[in-house]
Protein backbone atom coordinates (compact mmCIF):
# COMPACT_ATOMS: atom_id res chain seq x y z
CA UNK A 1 149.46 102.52 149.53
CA UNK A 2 145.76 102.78 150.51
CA UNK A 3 143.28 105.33 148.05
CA UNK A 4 141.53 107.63 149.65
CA UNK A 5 138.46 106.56 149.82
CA UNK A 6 136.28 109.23 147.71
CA UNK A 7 138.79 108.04 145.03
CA UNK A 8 137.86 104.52 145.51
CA UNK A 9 133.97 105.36 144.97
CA UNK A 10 134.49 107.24 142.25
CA UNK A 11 136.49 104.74 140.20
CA UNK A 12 133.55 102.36 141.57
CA UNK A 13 130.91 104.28 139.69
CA UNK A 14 132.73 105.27 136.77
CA UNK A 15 133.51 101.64 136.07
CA UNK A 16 129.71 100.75 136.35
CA UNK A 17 128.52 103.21 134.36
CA UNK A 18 130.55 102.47 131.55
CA UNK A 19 129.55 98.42 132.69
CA UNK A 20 126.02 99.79 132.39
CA UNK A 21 126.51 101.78 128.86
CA UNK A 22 127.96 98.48 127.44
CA UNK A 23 125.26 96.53 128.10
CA UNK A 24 122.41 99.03 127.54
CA UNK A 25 123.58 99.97 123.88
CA UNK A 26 120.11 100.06 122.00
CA UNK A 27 119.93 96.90 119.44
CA UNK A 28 120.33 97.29 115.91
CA UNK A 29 116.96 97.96 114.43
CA UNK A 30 116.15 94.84 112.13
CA UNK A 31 113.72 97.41 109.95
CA UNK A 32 116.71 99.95 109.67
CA UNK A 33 116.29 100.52 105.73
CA UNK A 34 112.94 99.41 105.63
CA UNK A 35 112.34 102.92 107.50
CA UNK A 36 108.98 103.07 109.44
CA UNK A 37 109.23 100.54 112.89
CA UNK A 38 109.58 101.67 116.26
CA UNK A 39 112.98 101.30 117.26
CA UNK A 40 113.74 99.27 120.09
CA UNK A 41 110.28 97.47 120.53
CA UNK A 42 109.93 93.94 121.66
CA UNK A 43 108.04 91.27 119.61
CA UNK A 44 108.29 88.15 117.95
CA UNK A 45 108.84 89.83 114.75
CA UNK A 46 111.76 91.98 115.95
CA UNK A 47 113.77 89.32 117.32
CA UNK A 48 113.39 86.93 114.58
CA UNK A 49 111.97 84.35 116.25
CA UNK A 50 109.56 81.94 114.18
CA UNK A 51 105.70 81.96 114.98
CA UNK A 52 104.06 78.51 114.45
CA UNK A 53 100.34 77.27 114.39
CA UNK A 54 98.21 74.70 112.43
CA UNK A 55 101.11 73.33 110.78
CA UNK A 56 102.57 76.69 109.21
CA UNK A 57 105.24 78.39 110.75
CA UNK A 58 106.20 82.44 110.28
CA UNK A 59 109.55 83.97 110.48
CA UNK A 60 110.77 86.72 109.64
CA UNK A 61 113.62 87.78 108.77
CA UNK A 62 116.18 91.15 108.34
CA UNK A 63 119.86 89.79 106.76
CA UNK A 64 119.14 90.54 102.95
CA UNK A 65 121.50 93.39 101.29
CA UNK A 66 120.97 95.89 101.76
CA UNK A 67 120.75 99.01 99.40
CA UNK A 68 119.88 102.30 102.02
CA UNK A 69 120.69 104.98 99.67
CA UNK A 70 119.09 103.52 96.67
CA UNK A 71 116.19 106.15 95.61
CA UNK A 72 113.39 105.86 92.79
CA UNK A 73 111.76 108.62 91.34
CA UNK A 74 108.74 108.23 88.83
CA UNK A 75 109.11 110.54 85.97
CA UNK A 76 106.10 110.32 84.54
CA UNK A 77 103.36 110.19 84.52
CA UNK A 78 103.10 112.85 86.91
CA UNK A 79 100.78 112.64 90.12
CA UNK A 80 97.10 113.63 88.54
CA UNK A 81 98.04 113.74 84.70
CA UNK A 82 94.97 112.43 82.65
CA UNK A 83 96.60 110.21 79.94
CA UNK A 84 95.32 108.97 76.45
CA UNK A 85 93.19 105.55 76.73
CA UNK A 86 95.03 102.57 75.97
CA UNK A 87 98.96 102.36 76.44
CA UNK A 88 100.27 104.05 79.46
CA UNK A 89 104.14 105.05 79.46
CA UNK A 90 106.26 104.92 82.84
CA UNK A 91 109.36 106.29 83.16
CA UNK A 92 111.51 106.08 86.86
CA UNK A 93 114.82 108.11 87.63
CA UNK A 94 117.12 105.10 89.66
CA UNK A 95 120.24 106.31 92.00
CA UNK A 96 122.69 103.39 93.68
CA UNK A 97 120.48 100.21 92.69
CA UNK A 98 121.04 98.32 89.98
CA UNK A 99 118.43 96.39 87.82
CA UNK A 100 119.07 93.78 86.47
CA UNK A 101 121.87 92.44 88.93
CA UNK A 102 121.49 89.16 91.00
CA UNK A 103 120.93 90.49 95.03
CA UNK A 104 122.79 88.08 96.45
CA UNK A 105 122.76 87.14 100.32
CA UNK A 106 121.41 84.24 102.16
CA UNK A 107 117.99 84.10 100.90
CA UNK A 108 118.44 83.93 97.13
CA UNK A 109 118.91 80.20 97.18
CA UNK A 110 116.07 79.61 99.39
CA UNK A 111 112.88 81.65 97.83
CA UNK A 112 112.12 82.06 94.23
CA UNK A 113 114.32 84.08 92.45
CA UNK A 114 113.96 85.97 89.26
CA UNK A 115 117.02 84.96 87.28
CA UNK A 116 116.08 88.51 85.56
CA UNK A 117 117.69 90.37 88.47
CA UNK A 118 116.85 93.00 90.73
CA UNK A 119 113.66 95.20 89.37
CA UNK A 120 110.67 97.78 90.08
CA UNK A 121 107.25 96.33 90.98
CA UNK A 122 104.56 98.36 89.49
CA UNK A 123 100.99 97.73 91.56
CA UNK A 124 98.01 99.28 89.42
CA UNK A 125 94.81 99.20 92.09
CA UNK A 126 96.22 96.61 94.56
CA UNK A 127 96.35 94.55 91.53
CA UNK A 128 98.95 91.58 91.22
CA UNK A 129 102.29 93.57 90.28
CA UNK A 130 103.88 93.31 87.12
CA UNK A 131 107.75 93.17 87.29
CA UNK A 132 110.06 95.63 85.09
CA UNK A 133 113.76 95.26 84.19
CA UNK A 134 114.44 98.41 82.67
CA UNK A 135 113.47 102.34 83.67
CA UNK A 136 110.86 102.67 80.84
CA UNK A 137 108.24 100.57 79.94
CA UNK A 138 104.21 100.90 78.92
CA UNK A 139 101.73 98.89 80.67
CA UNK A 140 98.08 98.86 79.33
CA UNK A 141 95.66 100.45 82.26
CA UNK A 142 91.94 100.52 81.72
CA UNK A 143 89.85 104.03 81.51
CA UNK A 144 89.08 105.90 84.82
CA UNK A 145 91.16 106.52 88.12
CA UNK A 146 93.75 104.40 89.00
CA UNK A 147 96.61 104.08 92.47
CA UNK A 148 99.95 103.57 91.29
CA UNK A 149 102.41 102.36 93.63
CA UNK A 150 106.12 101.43 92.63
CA UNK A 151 109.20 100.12 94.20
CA UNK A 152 112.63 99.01 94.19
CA UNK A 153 112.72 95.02 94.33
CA UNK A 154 115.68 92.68 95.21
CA UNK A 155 115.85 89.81 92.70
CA UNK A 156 113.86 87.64 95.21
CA UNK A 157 111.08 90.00 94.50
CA UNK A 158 111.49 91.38 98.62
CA UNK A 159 110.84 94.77 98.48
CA UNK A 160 113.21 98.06 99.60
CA UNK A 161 111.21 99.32 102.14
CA UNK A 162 112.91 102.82 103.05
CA UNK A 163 111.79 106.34 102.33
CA UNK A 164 112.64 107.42 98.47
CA UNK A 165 112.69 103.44 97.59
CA UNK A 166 109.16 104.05 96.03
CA UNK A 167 106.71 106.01 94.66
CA UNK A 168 102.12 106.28 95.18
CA UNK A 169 100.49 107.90 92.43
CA UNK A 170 97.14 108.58 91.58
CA UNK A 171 96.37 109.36 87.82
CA UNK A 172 93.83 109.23 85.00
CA UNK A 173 93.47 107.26 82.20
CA UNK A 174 90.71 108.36 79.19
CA UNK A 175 88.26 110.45 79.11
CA UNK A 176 86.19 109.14 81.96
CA UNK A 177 85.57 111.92 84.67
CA UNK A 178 87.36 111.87 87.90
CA UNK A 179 85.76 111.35 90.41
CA UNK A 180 85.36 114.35 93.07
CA UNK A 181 87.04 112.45 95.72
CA UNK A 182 90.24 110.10 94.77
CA UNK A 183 89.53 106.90 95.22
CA UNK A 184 92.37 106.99 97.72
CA UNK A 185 94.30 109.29 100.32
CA UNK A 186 97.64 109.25 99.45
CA UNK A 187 98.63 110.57 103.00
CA UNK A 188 96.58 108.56 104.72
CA UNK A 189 97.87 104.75 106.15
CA UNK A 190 97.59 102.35 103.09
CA UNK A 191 98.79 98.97 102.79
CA UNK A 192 99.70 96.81 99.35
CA UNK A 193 99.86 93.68 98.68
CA UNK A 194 103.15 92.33 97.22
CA UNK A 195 104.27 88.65 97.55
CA UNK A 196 103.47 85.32 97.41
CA UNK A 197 102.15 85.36 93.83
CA UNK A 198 101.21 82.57 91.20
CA UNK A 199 102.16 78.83 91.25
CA UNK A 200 105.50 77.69 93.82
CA UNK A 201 107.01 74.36 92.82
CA UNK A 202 110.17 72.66 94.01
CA UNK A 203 112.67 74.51 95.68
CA UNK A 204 111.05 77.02 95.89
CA UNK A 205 107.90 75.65 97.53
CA UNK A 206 109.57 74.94 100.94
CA UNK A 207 109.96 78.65 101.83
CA UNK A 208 107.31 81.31 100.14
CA UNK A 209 108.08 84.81 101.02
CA UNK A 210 105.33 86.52 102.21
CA UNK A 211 105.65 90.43 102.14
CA UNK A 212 103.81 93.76 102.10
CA UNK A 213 104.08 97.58 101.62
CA UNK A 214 102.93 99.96 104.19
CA UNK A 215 102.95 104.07 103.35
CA UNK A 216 102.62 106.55 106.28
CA UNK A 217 102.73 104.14 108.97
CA UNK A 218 104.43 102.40 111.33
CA UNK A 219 103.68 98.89 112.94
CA UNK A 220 104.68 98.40 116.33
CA UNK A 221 103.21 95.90 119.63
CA UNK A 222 100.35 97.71 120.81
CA UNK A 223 100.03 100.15 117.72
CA UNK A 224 99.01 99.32 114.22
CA UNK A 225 99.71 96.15 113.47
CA UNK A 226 98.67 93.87 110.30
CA UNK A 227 96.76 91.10 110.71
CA UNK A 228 97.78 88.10 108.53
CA UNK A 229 95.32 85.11 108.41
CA UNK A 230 96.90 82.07 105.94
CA UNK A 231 94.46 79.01 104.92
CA UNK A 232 92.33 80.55 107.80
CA UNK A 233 95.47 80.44 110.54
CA UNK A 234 95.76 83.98 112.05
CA UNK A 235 99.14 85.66 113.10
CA UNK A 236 99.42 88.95 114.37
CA UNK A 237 102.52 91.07 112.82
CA UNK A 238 103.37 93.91 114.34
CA UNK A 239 107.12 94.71 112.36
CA UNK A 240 107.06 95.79 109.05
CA UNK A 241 109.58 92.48 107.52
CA UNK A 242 109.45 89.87 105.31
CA UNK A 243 108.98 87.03 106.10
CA UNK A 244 108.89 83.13 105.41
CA UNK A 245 106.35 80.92 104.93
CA UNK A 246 106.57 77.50 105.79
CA UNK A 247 104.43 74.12 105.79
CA UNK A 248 101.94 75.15 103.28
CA UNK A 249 99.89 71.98 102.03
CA UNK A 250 100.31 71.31 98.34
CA UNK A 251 97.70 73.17 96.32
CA UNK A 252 95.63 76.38 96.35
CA UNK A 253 96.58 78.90 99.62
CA UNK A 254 94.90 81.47 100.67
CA UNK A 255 96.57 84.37 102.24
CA UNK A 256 94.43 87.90 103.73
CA UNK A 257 96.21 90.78 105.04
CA UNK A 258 94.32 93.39 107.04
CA UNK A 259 96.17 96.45 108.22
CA UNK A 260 94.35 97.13 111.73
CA UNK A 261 94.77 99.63 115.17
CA UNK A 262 96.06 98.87 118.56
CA UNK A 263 92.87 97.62 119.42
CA UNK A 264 92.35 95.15 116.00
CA UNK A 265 90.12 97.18 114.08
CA UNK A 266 90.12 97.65 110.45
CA UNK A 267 92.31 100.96 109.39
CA UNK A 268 89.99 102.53 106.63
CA UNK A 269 91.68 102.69 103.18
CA UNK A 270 90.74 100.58 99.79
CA UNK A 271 93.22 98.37 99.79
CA UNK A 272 93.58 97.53 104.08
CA UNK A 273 92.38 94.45 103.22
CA UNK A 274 93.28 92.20 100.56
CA UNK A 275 92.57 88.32 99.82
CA UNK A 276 94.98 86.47 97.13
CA UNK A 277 95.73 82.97 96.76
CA UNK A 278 98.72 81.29 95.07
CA UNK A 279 99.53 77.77 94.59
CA UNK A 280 101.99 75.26 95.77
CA UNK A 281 102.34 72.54 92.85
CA UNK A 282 102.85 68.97 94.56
């Protein structure tokens, strides 16, 4: 029995349209929970592939656990409290993450691990962060203004990079005066400077994480992007991810971060750019 032939066309175009749907689904975005990427946008970055020059290769990556409706809420101090010199007491509010526990997944064999657990990294000044196991703690903070940023780490010290996963705080410490314009913007672009940090032996020499924390922006292939430059080898990243260092000579390493525009030039903010080394023990 022959189809009419409007009925024929019509099955035609159904079928590749839903051939066309099937194909065209929009790809998982590998930043999902770490909350400010473009979906969608091609780079190196975004499909995982490695990035390789001088020796030291780049990849990033996107398979840790993940945690998206863990939240962290500093308690105090409060945004713009002036505390007593000396001592300063922190206190965070944690919902569905768990310190202490072991993260799991792929990569906590293959980067230095804290055998502590999962924790909060507190960053005083773009300072190197100190790690804490517990939702109270005091830290000792020098007189005058200080930029407090805070977030939820996995036990590999990779960060949660999602929207409530951290907290920027500006306070004061002693009775120095402020100053009449905070030393930063707090709703302005600003990136931190996490990993790698200290000395790297064995193990976990071979692969040193190397990751970041961006707030109010987005990085993206022709947008803002950070500039990464590592023993003086430059690589342009352009997803917010961590990622893995490999082939780093034995020894002091130097690694700069620069958060810059679509066109390469420096985003204004104190901490946009950031020098640290760290050392791989032979």
């Amino acid at each position: 029995m022959k189809r009419p032939l409007w009925l024929l066309c019509s099955t035609t175009v159904t079928l590749a349209l839903l051939a066309s749907c099937e194909t065209s689904k929009p790809a998982t975005d590998v930043s999902a929970t770490a909350g400010s990427n473009t979906p969608g946008a091609t780079s190196t970055a975004a499909s995982g592939e490695s990035m390789e020059s001088n020796g030291i290769r780049l990849t990033p990556f996107s398979d840790s656990p993940k945690f998206p409706e863990a939240q962290m809420q500093m308690r105090s101090p409060i945004a713009g409290a002036t505390l007593p010199s000396g001592e300063v007491a922190f206190d965070y509010q944690t919902t569905n993450f768990q310190l202490t526990k072991m993260s799991g997944g792929p990569h906590m064999a293959e980067m230095a691990n804290s055998m502590k657990g999962q924790h909060i990294h507190n960053i005083v000044d773009n300072e190197p962060y100190t790690a804490h196991y517990d939702t109270k703690f005091t830290k000792a903070i020098p007189d005058g203004q200080h930029v407090v940023l805070s977030f939820l780490s996995r036990s590999y010290h990779e960060s949660l990079k999602h929207r409530g996963a951290y907290d920027l705080t500006v306070i004061n410490v002693g009775n120095t005066p402020a100053p009449a314009t905070p030393i930063i913007d707090v709703k302005a672009p600003n990136m931190f400077y996490s990993r790698p940090k200290d000395t790297y032996s064995g193990a976990d020499a071979k692969r040193i994480m190397l990751d970041f924390y961006l707030v109010n922006t987005t990085l993206e292939p022709g947008g803002n992007r950070v500039r990464a430059t590592i023993n003086g080898t430059e690589f342009m990243l352009d997803r917010w991810m961590p990622y893995m260092m490999e082939g780093l000579p034995a020894g002091e390493n130097t690694v700069k971060l620069e958060l810059v525009d679509g066109s390469g030039n420096m985003i204004a903010g104190p901490y946009n750019s950031v020098t640290r080394t760290f050392t791989v023990a032979p």
